[in-house]
Protein backbone atom coordinates (compact mmCIF):
# COMPACT_ATOMS: atom_id res chain seq x y z
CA UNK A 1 69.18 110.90 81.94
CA UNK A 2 67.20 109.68 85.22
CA UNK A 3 68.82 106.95 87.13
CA UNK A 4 66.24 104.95 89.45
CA UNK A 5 69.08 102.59 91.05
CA UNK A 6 71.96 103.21 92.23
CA UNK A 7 74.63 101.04 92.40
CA UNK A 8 77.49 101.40 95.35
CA UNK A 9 81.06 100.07 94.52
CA UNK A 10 82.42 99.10 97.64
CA UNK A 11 86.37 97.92 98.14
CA UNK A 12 88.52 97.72 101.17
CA UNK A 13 90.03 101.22 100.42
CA UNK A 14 86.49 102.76 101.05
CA UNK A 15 85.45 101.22 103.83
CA UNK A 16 85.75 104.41 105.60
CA UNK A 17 82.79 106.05 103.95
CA UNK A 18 80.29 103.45 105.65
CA UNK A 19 81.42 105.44 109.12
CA UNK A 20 80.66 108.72 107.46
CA UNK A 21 78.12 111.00 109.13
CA UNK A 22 77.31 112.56 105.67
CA UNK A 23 76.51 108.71 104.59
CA UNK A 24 73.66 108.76 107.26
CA UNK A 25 72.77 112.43 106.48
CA UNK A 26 72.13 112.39 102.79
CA UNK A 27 74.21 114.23 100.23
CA UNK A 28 71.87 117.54 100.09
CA UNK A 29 74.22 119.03 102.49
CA UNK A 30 77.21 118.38 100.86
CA UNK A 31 76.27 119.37 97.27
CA UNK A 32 74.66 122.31 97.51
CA UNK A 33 73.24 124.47 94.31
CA UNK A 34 75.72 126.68 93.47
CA UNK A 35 75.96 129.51 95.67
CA UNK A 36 74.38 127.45 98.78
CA UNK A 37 75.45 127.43 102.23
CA UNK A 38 77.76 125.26 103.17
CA UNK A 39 77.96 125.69 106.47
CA UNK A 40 75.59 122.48 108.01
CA UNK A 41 77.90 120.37 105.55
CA UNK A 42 80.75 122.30 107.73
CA UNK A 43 79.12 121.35 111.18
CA UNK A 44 78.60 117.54 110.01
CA UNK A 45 82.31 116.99 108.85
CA UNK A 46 83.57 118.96 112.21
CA UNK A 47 81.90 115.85 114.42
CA UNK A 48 82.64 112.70 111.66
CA UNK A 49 84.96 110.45 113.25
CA UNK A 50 86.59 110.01 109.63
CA UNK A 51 87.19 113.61 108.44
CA UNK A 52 90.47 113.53 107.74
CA UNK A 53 90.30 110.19 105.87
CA UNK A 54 87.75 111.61 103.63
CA UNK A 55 89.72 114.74 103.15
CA UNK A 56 92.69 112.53 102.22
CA UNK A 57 90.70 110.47 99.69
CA UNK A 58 89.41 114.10 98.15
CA UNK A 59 93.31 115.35 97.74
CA UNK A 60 93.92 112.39 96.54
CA UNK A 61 91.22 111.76 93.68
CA UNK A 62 90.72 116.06 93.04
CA UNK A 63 87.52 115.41 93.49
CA UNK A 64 86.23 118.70 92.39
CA UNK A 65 82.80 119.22 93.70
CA UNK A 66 81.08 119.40 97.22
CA UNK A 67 82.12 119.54 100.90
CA UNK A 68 85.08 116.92 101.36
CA UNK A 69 86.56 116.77 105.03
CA UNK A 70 85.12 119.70 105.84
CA UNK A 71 86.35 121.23 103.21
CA UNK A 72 84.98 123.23 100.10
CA UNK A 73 85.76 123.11 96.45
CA UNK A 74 87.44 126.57 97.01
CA UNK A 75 88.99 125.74 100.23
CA UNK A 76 90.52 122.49 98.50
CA UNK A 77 91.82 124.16 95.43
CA UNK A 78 93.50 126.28 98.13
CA UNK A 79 94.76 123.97 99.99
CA UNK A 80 96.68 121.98 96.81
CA UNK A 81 97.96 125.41 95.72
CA UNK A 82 99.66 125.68 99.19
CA UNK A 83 101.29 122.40 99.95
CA UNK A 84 103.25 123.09 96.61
């Protein structure tokens, strides 16, 4: 299935992710192919103004793919395992 629009949700909860660097980026970056660097993801998240916000809002929602607060899937699962 090809989608030609796409249609943003916005609410006062995610206002945050209209500061995002990776908003002005593109999401290349921070969904790589599967055994991609994500190291410029990395270097983007380490100078956003709102990492930990959108690290918070990954935690929070297990969102399970992509760089999230500077974060990787793997590095996330980690981190959830830990603060157990």
């Amino acid at each position: 299935m090809h989608i030609d629009t796409i249609t943003t949700v916005t609410s006062p909860e995610l206002d945050w992710q209209q500061e995002a660097l990776c908003a002005q980026t593109g999401a290349d970056f921070f969904f790589p192919e599967p055994g991609s660097s994500v190291r410029e993801a990395k270097r983007i998240c380490g100078l956003c103004p709102i990492r930990s916000a959108c690290l918070e809002y990954a935690l929070d929602n297990d969102e399970r793919f992509g760089v999230w607060g500077g974060l990787s899937e793997k590095e996330r699962l980690a981190l959830r395992r830990t603060s157990r």
